[in-house]
Protein backbone atom coordinates (compact mmCIF):
# COMPACT_ATOMS: atom_id res chain seq x y z
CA UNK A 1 113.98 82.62 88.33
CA UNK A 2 114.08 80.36 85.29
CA UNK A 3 112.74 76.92 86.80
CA UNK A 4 114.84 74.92 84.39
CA UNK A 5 118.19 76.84 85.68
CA UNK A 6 117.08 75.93 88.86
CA UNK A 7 116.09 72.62 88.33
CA UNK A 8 119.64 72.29 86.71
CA UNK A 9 121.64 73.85 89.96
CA UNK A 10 119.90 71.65 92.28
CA UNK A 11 119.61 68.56 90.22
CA UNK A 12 124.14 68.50 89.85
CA UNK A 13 124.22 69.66 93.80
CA UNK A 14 122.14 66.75 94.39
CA UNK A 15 124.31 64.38 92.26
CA UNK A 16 127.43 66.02 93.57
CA UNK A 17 125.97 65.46 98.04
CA UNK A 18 125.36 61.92 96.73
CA UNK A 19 128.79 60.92 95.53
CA UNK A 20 130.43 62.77 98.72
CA UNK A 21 127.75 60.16 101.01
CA UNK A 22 128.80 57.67 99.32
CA UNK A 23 125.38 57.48 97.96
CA UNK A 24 126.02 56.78 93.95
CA UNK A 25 123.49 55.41 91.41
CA UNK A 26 124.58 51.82 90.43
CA UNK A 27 125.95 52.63 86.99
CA UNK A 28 128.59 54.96 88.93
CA UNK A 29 129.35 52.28 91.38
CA UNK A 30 132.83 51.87 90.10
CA UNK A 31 133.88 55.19 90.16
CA UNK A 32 135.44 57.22 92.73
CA UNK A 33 132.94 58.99 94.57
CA UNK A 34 135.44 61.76 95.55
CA UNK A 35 136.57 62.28 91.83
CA UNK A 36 132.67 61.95 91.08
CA UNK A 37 131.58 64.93 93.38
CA UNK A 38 135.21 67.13 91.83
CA UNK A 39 133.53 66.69 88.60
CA UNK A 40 129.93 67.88 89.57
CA UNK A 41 131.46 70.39 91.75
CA UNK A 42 133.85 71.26 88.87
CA UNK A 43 130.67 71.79 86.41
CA UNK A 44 129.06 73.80 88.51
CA UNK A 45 131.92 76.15 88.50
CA UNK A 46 132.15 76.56 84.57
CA UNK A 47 128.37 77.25 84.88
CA UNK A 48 129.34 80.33 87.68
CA UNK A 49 131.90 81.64 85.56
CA UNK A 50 130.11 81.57 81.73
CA UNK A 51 126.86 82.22 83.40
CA UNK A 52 128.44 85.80 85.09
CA UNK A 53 126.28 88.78 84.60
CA UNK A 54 123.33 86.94 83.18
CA UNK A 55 121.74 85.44 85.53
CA UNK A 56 119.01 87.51 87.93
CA UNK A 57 119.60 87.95 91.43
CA UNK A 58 117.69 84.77 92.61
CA UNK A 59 119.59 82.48 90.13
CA UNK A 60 122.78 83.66 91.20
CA UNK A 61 122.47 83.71 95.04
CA UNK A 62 121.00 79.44 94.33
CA UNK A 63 124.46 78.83 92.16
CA UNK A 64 126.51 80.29 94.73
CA UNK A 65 125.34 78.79 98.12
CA UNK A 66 124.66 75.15 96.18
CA UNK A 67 128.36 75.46 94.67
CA UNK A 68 129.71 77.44 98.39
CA UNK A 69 128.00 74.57 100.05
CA UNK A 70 129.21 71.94 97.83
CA UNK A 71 132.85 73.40 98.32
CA UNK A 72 133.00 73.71 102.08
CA UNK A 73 131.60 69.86 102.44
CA UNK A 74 134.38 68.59 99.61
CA UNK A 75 137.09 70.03 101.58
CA UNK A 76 135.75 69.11 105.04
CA UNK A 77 135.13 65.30 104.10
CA UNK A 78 138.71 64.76 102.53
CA UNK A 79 139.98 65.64 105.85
């Protein structure tokens, strides 16, 4: 696994659980944290789908369950 992918996967996924606790650095503060975690969510998806069939098996299984995970928790917490 490419540690910079991974650091990359992880680092939006951590950006992305932030804004859905509420948990924004201070130059987001203003924003929405709902549209903030769409967005991270959002760019995690273009990196699934232009990142298809390149990525070893390790890469892809971390891009799916951080983006699966992220996707479950967005739709549970706008309940």
């Amino acid at each position: 696994m490419n540690p910079h992918f991974a650091s990359l996967i992880l680092g939006l996924g951590t950006q992305a659980t932030a804004a859905l606790e509420g948990k924004l650095p201070a130059e987001a503060a203003g924003a929405n944290p709902r549209d903030v975690a769409r967005a991270l969510i959002d760019t995690l998806g273009v990196l699934e789908e232009k990142t298809r069939g390149n990525l070893d098996a390790d890469e892809q299984r971390l891009l799916t369950e951080v983006l699966t995970n992220l996707r479950i928790r967005f739709v549970q917490e706008g309940r």
